[in-house]
Each structure stands twice: as C-alpha cells, then as structure tokens.
Protein backbone atom coordinates (compact mmCIF):
# COMPACT_ATOMS: atom_id res chain seq x y z
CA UNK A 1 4.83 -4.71 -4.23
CA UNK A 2 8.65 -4.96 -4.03
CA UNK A 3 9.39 -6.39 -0.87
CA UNK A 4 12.93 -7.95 -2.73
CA UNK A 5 16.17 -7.49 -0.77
CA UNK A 6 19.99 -8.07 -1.36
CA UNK A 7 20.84 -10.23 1.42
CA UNK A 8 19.81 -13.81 1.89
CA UNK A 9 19.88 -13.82 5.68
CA UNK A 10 19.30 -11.37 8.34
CA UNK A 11 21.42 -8.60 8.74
CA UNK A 12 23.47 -7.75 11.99
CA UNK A 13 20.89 -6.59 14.24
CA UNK A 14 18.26 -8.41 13.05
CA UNK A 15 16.58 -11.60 14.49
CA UNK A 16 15.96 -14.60 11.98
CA UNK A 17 12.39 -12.82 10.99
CA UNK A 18 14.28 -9.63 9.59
CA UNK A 19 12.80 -7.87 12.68
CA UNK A 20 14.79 -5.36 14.66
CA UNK A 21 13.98 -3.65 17.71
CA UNK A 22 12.26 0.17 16.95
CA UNK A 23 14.61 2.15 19.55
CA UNK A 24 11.83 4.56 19.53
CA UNK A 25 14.48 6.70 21.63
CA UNK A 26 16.71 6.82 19.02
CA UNK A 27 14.93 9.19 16.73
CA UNK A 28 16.35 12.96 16.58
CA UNK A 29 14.51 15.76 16.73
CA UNK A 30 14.92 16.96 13.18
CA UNK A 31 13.38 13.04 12.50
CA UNK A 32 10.74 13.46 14.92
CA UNK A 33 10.15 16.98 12.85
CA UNK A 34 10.36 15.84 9.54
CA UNK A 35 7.15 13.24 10.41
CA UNK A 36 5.00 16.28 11.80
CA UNK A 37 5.42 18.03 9.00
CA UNK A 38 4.70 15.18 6.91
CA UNK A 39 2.11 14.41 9.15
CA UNK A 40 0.73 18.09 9.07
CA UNK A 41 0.44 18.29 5.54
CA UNK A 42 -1.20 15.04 4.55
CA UNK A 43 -3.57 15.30 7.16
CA UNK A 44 -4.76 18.48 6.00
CA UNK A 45 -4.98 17.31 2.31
CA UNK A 46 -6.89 14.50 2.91
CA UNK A 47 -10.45 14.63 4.22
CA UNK A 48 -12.59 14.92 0.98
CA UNK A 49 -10.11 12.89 -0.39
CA UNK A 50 -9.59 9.40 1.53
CA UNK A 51 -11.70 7.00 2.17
CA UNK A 52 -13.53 7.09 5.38
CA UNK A 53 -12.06 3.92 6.67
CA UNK A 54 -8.36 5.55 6.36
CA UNK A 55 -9.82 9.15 8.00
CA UNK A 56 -11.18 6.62 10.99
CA UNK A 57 -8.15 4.87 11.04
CA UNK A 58 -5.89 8.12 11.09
CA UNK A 59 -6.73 9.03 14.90
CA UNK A 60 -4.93 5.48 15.59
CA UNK A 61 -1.87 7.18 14.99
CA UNK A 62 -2.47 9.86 17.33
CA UNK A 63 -0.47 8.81 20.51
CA UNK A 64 0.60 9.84 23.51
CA UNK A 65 4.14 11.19 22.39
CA UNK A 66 5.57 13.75 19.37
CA UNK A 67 6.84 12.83 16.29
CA UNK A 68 7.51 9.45 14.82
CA UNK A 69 5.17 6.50 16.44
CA UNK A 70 6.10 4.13 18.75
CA UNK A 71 5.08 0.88 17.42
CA UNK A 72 4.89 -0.37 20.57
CA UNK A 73 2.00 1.68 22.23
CA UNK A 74 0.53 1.79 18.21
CA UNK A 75 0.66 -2.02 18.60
CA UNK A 76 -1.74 -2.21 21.20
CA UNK A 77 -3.94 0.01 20.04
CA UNK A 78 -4.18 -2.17 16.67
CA UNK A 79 -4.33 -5.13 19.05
CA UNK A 80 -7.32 -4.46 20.55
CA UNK A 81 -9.54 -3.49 17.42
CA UNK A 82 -8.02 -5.97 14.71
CA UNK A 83 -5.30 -8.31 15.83
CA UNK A 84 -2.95 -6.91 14.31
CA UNK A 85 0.97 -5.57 15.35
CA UNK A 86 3.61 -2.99 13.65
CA UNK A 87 7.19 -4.76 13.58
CA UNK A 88 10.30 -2.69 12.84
CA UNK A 89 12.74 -3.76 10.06
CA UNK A 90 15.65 -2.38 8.57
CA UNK A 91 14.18 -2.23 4.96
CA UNK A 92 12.96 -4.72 2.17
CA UNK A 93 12.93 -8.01 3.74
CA UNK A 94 12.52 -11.24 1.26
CA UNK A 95 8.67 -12.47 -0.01
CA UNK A 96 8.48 -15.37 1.91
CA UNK A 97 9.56 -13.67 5.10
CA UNK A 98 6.92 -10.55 3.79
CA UNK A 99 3.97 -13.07 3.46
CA UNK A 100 4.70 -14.84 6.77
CA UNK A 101 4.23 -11.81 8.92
CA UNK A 102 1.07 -10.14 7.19
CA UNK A 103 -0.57 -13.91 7.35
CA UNK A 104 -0.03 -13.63 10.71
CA UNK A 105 -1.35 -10.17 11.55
CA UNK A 106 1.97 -8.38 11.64
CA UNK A 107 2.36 -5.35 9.47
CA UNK A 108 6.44 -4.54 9.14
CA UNK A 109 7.24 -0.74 8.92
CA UNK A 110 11.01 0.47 8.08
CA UNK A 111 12.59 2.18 11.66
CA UNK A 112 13.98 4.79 9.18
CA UNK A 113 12.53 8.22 8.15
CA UNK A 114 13.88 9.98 4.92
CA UNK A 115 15.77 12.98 5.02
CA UNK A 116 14.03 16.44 4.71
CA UNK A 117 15.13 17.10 1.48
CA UNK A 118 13.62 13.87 0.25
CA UNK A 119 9.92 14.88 1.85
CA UNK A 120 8.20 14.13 -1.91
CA UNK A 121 9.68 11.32 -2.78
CA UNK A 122 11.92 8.23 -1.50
CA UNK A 123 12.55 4.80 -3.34
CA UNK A 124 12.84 2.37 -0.41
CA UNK A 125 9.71 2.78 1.81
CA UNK A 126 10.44 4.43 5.05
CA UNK A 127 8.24 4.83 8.47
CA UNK A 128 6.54 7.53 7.49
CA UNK A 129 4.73 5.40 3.62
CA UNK A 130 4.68 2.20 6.27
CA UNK A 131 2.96 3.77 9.26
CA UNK A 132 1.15 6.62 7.97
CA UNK A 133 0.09 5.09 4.73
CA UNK A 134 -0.86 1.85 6.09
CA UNK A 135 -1.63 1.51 9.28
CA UNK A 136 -4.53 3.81 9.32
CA UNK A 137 -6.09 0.86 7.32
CA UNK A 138 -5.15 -1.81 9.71
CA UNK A 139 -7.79 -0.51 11.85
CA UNK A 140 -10.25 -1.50 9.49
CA UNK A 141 -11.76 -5.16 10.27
CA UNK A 142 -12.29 -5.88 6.53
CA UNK A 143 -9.72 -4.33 5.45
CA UNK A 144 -7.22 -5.79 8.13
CA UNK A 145 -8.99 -9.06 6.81
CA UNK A 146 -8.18 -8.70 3.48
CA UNK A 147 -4.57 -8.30 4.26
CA UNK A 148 -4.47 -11.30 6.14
CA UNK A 149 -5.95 -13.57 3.61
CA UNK A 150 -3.79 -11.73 0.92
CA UNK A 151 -0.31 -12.67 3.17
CA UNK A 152 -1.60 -16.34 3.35
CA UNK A 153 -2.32 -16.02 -1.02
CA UNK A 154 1.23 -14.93 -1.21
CA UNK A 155 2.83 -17.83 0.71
CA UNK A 156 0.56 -20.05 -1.90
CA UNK A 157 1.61 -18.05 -4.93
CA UNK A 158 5.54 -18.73 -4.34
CA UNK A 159 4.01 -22.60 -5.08
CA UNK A 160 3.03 -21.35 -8.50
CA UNK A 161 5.63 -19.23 -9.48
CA UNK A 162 3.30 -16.96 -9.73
CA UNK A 163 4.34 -13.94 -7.58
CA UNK A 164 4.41 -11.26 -10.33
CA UNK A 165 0.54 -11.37 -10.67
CA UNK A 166 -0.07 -11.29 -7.01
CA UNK A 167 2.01 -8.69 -6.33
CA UNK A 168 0.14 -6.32 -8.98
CA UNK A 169 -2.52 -7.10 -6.60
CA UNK A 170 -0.86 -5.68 -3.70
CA UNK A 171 0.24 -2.75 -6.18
CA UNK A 172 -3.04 -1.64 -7.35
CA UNK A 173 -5.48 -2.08 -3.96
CA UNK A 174 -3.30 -2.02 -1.01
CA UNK A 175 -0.40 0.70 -2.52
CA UNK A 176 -2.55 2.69 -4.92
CA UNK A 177 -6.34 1.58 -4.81
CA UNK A 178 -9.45 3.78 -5.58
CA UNK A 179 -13.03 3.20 -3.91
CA UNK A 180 -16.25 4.69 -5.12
CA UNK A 181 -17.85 5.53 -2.21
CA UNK A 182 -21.12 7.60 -1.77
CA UNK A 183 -19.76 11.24 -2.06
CA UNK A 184 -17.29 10.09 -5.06
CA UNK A 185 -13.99 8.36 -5.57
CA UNK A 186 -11.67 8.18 -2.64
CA UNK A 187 -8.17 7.12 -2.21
CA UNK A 188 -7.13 4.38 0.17
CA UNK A 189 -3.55 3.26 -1.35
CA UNK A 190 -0.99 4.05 0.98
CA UNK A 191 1.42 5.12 -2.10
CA UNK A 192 -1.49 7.87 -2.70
CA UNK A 193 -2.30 8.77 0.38
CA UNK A 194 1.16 8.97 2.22
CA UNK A 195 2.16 11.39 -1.05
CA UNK A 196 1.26 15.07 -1.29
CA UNK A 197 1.20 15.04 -5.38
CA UNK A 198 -0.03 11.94 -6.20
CA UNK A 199 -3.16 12.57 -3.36
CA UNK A 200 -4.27 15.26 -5.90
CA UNK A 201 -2.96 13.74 -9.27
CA UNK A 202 -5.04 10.42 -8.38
CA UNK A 203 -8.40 12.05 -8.34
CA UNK A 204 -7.86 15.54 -10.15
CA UNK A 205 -5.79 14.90 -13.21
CA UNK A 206 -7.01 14.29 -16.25
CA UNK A 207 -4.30 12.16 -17.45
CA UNK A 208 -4.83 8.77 -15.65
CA UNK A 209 -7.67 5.90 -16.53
CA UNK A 210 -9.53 4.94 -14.17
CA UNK A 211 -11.44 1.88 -14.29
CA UNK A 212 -13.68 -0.57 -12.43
CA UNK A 213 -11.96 -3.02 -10.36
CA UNK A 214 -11.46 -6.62 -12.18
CA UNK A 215 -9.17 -9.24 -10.36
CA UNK A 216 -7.57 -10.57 -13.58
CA UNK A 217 -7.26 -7.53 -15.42
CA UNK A 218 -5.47 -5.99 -12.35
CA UNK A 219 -3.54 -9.12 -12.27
CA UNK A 220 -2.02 -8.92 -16.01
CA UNK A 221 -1.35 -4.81 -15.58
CA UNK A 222 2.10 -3.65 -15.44
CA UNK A 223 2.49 -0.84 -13.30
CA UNK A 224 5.49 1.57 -12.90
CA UNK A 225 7.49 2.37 -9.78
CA UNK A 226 8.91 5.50 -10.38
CA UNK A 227 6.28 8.18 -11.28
CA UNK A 228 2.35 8.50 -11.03
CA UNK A 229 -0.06 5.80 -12.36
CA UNK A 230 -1.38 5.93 -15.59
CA UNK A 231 -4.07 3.27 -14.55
CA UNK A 232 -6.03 3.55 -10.85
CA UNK A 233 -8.42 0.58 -10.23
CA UNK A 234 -11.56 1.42 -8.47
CA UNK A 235 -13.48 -1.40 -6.01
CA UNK A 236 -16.86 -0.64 -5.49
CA UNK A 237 -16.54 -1.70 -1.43
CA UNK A 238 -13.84 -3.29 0.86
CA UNK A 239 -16.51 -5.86 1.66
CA UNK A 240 -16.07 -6.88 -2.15
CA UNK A 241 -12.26 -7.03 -2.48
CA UNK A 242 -12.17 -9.35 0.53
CA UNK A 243 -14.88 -11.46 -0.91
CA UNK A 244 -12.78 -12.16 -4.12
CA UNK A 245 -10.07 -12.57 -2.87
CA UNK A 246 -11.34 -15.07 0.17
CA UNK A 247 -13.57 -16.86 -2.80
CA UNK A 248 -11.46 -17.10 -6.01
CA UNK A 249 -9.59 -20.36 -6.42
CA UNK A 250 -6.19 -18.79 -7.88
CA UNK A 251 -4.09 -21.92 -8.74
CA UNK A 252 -6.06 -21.98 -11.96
CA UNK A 253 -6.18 -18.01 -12.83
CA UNK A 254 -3.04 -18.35 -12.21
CA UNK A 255 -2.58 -20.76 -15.22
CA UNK A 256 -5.11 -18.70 -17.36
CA UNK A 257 -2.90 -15.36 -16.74
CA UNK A 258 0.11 -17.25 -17.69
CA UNK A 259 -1.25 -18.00 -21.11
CA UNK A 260 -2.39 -14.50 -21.67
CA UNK A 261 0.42 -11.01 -22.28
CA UNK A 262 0.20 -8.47 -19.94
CA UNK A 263 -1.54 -5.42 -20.35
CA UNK A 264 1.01 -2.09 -20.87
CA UNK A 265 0.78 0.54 -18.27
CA UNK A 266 -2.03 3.28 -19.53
CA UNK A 267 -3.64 0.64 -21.42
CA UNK A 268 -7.72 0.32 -22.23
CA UNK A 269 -8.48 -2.99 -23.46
CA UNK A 270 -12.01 -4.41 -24.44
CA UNK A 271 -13.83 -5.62 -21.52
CA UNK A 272 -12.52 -2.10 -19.22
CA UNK A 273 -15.32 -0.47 -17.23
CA UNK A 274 -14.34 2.82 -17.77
CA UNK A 275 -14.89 5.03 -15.35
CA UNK A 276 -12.95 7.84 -16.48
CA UNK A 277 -10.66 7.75 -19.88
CA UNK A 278 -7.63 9.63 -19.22
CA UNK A 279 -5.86 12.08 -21.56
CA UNK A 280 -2.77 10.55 -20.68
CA UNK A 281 -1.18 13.92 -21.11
CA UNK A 282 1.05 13.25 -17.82
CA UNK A 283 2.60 10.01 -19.52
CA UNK A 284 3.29 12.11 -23.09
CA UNK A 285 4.93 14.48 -21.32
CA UNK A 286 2.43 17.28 -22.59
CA UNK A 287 1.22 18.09 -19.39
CA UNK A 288 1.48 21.91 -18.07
C-alpha cells in the first residue's frame, strides 16, 4: 500500500475528503476504449485463475452503459449487497484520509484511466487497478468485512507508528493475495488480477515462493513496487483472514515486529510453510 501524496491539503477541485466528483461524461471514447479492451482481456484470462468470490463479483461491474463505470450506478449496486460506495479522487490521497473512507465503507478509485500505450503497466493506480481490481471483491460480505476492519486497524496503527507493517498487510492480501481453494490456488489481489502478466506469472512461474499465510511473517516482508513478487502469501479462506485480523490484538505485535529485522523480498526463513519453493530465476535475471 502507497496511498502517500505530495500535497498536504486538497487540491483545487477537491472537497476536504480528497473526493472529486467522477464526471462520468467526461470520459472520451478512446478512454472508454482503452477499459474494454482492458476489460476484454482480463476477463478472458481469468476464470480458472481467480478466486470465485472475484469471478462473482465481476458481473457487478457489468452496467448499464460502455466503457469506464459510473461509480454512481456501481455504488448502488455495492450498496445493496455490502454497504459499501466507490468515491472518485484525483490520485494518492494521504493515510489518514485512506483509512477514514475504507472504515467507513467507501472504496476511493482514481477518475483517470492510463493511456493506451501504458495498457501493462502504470505507477500511480488508475480506474481501471481501482475498479476492476477491487471492486469485484467489495461484493464479497467477508471480504468487504475484512476491508472495513482493516481501514479502522489503519487509523489505530498511525497511533503506533506502525504503518509500514500494516501496510505490507494491505500489500500482500488485498493487492497481491493467493487463496487455496478447492480446484487449486487462485488469485484475488487486485495488483494480480487487474494485470495481464502478473495473472499468469503468479500461479505459472516457477520463480516466485509461495507460502502459507502467517500474519507476522507477512507483516516483517518487504515487498517491491516495481516488478513481479518474489513472495505470494496464500490464506487458506477469506473467513480466516477476517478472523485474524478482527481477533489479533496488534498494539503488542506491533512491539514484537519492531524488535525483530525484516525479512528481504524472495526470502525463506525457518518457520515458512512452503507451499511451493521458487527458482527465483525471474529475480536473477536468468529467466527465458
């Protein structure tokens, strides 16, 4: 999670929750475009490979019109089965503003869309990681639980100084999380499944670890920003991430990871239930 942002207060445009309105009229066509084909081609890669609770969530983002979502009629939709909304912002918007919003049930998606030329990859998250990634999960009751109770754990982890372990939390369930499920491992990170390579690399590459979901081993594991994992963290049920998360008292793990060094990216350490040990050929740079 990087939900940092230059600016201290809102900018023009925006009301004193970073929010902005969506304009859903002021898309283009070529914007509109560049989500379908998005759209098309993750939603052909993905049954087989996402979890069932993202595949049921997916037909929540087919609406009424073409192209980009209107948060508005998306809202409602979410509304009735979970509680929660889709806000528009311009971009990163500070933690504490962040937190406030998901403890309350409101998910905020950049109004943007990246160019076509940028249709593997873009730095800042756009509408297209936010909405498609994402929200398909929202319609999940745990799931939509789990964020909730992980918004009000951030506004407590800014007591603790402690938002560097919480947000490789966020990093390695919400953005790129693994769940064994009955037919295998599935993918329900939006940073996997909004991506066309790292949707295969996550589950078909030999390179990566991954390894059996531990809340403090997660919480002491770098994690890069710029390229694939080298370590995916698998929970055995959603049911099971809420439970720790609802359940653990973290003002003291907090204190416990704080006298322990953090764990390198592509890292096994004693203690890892190792699902699969990865060749970490990607991360050498010996892959073909």
């Amino acid at each position: 999670m990087d939900t940092t942002h230059a600016l201290d207060t809102p900018p023009t445009g925006a009301t004193a929750d970073w929010t902005v309105p969506q304009d859903w009229a002021h898309y283009k066509p070529e914007e509109h475009a560049t989500w379908d084909t998005l759209f098309a081609r993750q939603a052909k890669l993905l049954p087989g490979r996402a979890s069932e609770a993202y595949l049921r969530g997916l037909d929540v983002l087919k609406l009424s019109k073409p192209g980009i979502p209107d948060f508005a009629e998306l809202s409602d939709r979410l509304m009735k089965l979970t509680g929660w909304q889709v806000v528009a912002v311009p971009g990163l918007v500070p933690d504490e503003v962040f937190f406030d919003h998901m403890a309350n049930r409101r998910f905020v998606a950049g109004n943007f869309i990246r160019r076509p030329d940028q249709l593997d990859y873009l730095q800042e998250p756009d509408v297209f990681h936010d909405v498609f990634g994402h929200v398909p999960m929202l319609a999940d009751p745990v799931f939509a639980d789990y964020l909730e109770a992980y918004g009000r754990g951030g506004q407590r982890a800014m007591q603790h100084d402690a938002l560097n372990y919480l947000g490789r939390l966020y990093w390695y369930t919400v953005e790129f999380g693994l769940i064994q499920e009955p037919e295998g491992l599935r993918i329900y990170g939006s940073g996997i499944v909004s991506s066309y390579a790292e949707s295969r690399f996550a589950l078909d590459d030999p390179s990566p670890n991954r390894i059996g979901f531990d809340l403090a081993r997660v919480m002491r594991t770098d994690y890069r920003i710029d390229d694939f994992q080298q370590n995916y963290f698998v929970i055995p049920s959603f049911d099971e991430l809420l439970r720790l998360t609802v359940e653990t008292d973290f003002a003291p793990l907090y204190e416990q990871l704080k006298a322990q060094p953090d764990i390198p990216v592509a890292a096994i350490v004693d203690g890892d239930d190792v699902m699969t040990r990865g060749t970490q050929a990607y991360a050498l740079g010996k892959r073909a």
